[in-house]
Protein backbone atom coordinates (compact mmCIF):
# COMPACT_ATOMS: atom_id res chain seq x y z
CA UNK A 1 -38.02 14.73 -41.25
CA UNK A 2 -36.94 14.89 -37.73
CA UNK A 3 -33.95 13.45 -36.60
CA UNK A 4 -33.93 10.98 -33.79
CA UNK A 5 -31.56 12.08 -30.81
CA UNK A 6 -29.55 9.08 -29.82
CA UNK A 7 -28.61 8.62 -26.33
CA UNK A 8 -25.60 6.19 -25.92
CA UNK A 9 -25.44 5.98 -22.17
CA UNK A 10 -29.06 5.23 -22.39
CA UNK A 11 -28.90 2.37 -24.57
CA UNK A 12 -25.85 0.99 -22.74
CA UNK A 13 -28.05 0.51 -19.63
CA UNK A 14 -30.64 -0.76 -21.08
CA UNK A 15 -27.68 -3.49 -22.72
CA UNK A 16 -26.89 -4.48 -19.29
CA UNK A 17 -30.30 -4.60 -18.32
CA UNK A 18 -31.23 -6.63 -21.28
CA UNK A 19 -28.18 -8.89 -21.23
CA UNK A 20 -29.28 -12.74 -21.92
CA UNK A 21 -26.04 -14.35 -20.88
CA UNK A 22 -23.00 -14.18 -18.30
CA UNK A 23 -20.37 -12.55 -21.22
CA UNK A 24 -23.24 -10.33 -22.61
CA UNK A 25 -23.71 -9.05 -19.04
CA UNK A 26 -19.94 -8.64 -19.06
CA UNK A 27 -19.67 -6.84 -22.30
CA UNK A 28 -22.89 -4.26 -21.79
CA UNK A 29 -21.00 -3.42 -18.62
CA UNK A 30 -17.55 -2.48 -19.69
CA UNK A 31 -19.29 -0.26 -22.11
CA UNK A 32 -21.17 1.22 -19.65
CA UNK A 33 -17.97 1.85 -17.37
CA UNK A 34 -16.42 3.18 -20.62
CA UNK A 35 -18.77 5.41 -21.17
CA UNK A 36 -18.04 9.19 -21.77
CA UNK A 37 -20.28 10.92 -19.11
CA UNK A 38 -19.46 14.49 -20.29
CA UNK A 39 -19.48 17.31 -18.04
CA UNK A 40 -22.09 15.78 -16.17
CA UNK A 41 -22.86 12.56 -14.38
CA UNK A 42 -25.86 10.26 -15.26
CA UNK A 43 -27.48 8.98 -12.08
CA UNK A 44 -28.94 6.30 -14.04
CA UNK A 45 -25.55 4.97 -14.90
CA UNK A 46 -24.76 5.16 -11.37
CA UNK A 47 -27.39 3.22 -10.43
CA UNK A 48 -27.21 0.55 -13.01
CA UNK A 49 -23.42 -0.06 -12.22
CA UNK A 50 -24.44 -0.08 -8.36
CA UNK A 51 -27.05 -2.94 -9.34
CA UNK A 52 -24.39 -4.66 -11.38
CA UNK A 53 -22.21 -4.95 -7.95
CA UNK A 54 -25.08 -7.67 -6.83
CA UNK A 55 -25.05 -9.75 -9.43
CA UNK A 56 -23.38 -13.10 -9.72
CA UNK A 57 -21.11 -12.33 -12.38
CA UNK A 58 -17.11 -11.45 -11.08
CA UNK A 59 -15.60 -9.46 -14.23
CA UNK A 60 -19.16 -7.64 -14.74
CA UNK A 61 -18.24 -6.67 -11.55
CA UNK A 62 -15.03 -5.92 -11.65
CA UNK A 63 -16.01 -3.79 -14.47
CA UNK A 64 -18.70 -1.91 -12.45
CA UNK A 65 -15.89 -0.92 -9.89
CA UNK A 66 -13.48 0.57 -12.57
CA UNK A 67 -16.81 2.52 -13.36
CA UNK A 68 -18.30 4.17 -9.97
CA UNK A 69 -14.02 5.10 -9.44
CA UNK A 70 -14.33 6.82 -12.71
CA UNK A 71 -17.19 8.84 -11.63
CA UNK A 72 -16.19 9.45 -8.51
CA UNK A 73 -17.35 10.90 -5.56
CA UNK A 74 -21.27 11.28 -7.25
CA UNK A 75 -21.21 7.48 -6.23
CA UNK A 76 -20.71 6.98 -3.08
CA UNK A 77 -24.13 8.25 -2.15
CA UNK A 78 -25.72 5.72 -4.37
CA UNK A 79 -23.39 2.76 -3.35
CA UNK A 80 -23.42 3.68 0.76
CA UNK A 81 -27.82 3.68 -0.14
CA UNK A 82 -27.43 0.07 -1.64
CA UNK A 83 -25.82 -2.06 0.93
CA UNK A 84 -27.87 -4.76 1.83
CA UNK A 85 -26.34 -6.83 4.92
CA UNK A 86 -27.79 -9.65 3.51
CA UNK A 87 -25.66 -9.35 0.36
CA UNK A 88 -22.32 -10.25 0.79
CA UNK A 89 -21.44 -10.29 -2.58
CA UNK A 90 -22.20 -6.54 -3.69
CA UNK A 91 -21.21 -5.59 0.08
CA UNK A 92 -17.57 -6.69 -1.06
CA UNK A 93 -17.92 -5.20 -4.36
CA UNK A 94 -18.57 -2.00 -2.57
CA UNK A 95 -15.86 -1.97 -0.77
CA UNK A 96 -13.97 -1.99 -3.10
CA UNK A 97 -15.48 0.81 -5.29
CA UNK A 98 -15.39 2.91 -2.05
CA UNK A 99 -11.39 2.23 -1.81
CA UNK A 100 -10.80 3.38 -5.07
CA UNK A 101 -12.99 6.69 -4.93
CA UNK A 102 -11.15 7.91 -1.56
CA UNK A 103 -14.35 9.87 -0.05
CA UNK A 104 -14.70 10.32 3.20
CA UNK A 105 -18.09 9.19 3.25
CA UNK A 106 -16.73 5.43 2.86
CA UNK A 107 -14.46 5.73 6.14
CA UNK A 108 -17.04 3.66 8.34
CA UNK A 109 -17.45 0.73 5.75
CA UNK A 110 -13.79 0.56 5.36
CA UNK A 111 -12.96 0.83 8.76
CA UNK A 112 -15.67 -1.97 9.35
CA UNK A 113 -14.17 -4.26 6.38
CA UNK A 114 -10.73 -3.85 7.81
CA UNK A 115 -11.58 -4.98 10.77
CA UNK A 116 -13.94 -8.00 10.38
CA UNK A 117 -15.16 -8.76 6.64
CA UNK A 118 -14.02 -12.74 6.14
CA UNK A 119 -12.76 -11.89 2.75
CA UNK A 120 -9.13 -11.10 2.60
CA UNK A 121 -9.01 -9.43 -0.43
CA UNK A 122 -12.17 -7.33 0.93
CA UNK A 123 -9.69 -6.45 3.62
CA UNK A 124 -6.63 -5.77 1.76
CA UNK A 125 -8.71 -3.30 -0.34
CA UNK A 126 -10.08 -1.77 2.69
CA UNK A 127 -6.61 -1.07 4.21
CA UNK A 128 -5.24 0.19 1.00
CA UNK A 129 -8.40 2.77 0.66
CA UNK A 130 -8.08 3.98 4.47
CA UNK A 131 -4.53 5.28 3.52
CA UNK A 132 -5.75 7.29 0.32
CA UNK A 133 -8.68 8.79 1.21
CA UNK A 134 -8.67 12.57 -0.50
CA UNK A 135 -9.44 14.65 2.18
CA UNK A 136 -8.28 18.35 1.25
CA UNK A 137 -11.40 19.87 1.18
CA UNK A 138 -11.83 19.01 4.84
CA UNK A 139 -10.69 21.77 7.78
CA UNK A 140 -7.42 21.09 9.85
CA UNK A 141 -9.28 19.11 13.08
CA UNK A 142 -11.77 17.17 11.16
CA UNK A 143 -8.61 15.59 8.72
CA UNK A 144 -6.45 15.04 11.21
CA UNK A 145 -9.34 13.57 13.53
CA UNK A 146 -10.40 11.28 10.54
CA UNK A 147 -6.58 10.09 9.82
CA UNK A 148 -6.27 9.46 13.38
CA UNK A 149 -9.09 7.08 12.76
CA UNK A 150 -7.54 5.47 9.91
CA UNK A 151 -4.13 4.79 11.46
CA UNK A 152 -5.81 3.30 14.64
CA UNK A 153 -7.65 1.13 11.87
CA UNK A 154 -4.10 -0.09 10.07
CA UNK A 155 -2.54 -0.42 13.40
CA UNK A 156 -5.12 -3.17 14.29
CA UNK A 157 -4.31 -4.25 10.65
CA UNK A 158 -1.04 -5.29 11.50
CA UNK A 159 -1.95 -8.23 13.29
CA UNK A 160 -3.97 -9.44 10.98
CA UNK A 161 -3.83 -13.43 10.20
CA UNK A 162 -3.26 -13.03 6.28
CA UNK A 163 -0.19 -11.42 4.71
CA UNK A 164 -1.50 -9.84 1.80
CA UNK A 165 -3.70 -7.71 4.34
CA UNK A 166 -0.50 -6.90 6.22
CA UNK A 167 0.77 -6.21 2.74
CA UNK A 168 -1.79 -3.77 1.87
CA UNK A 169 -1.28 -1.98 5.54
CA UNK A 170 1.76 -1.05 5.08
CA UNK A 171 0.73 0.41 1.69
CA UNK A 172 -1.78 2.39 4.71
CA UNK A 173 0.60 3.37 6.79
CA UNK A 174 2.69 4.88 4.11
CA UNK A 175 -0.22 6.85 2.79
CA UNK A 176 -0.92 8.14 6.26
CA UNK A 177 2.85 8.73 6.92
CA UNK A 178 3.54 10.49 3.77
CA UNK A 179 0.01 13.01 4.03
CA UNK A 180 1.47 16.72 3.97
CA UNK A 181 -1.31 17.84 6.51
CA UNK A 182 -0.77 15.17 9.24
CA UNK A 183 0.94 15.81 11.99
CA UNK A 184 4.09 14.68 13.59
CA UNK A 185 2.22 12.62 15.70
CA UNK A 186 0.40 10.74 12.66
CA UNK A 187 3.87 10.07 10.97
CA UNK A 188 5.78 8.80 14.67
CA UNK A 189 2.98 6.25 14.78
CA UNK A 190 2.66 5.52 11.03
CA UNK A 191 6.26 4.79 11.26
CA UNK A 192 6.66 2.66 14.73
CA UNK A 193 3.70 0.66 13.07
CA UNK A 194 5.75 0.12 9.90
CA UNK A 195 9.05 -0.90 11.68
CA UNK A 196 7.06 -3.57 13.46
CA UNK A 197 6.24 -5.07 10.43
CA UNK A 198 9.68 -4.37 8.93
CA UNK A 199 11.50 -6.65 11.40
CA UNK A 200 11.56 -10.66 11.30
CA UNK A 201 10.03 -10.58 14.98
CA UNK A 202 7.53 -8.99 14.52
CA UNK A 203 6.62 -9.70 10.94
CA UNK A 204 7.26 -13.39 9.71
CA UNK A 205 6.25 -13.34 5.78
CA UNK A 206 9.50 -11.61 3.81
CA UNK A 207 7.85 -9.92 1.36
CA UNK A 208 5.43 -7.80 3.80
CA UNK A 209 8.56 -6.42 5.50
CA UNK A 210 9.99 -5.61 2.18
CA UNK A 211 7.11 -3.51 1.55
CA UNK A 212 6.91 -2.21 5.43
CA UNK A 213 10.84 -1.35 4.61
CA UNK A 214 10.16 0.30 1.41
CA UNK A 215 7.44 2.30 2.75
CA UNK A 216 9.88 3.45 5.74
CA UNK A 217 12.26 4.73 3.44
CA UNK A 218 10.03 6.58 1.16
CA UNK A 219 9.09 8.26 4.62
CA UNK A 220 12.34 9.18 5.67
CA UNK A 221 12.86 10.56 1.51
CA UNK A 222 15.11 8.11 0.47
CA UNK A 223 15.41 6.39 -2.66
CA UNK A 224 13.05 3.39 -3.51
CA UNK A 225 15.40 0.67 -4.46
């Protein structure tokens, strides 16, 4: 008798796709996101954690994200393909996903968030991603052409009207500040940026120029506390 070849990451989609309530939805997901992929990637699990990012259902969600970051760049692609302006929701979602995965490929949506999604949390996320974004593989001009972007992004952060955005770009500006390849001129502005929000007039919420004051001295190599 022939044996029957089970395919786990198959029948975890078709969980989530099949999932009759809120917390079945929830559970079919995190299974999904737990899944072990291998040495290969399954584009259908990519797509079914995209679609989860639309749905009305926060720790599904949530879940999704800690997913597409696990697989990594293989789903940007799919997530960039699957914005739908009209879809606020799995825009933010996205966001988020794109933050975590560092690709280059996300720098226009984060840039964008940054600058003018109404969610602060979508724009804390966004700041935090535009000062991690893993760009080795690129060539000398194109990185430093891309953090130049990024930095002009957090410096426009800085004035933002909620402090846990301010927060997060500081977290930014260390990134950018603290990236071997960049050059001095990256780091003099990452840092004149930071000591803006480090000081009481220019910064008014303590614990964002805590963070802006940490972030100085891990710049300068000194010790954290």
């Amino acid at each position: 008798m022939r044996s029957v070849e089970i395919d786990p990451i198959g029948e975890r989609i078709e969980a989530v796709r099949q999932a009759a309530s809120a917390q079945a939805l929830l559970d079919a997901t995190c299974a999904l996101a737990a899944s072990d992929h291998g040495n290969g990637v399954n584009n259908e699990a990519i797509a079914c954690l995209v679609e989860v990012l639309g749905f009305n259902n926060p720790g599904a969600a949530v879940a999704a994200v800690d997913g597409l970051i696990a697989l990594g760049p293989e789903a940007v692609e799919p997530i960039l393909e699957s914005l739908d302006p009209r879809n606020y929701g799995a825009r933010a979602w996205a966001v988020r996903a794109l933050a975590g995965i560092g690709d280059v490929r996300g720098l226009d949506l984060l840039e964008e968030a940054l600058a003018s999604d109404i969610g602060p949390s979508v724009r804390r996320a966004a700041a935090r991603g535009l000062g991690q974004l893993r760009l080795d593989a690129l060539g000398e001009p194109l990185r430093l052409a891309v953090q130049t972007r990024c930095l002009q992004a957090l410096v426009a952060g800085c004035s933002d009207g909620e402090w846990v955005v301010r927060y997060a770009v500081s977290v930014g500006l260390e990134g950018i500040g603290l990236a071997d390849f960049n050059s001095e001129y990256l780091r003099a502005a990452s840092r004149q940026a930071l000591l803006g929000l480090s000081q009481p007039d220019g910064e008014e919420v303590p614990v964002v120029r805590l963070r802006a004051a940490l972030a100085l001295r891990r710049l300068d190599g000194q010790p954290s506390a």
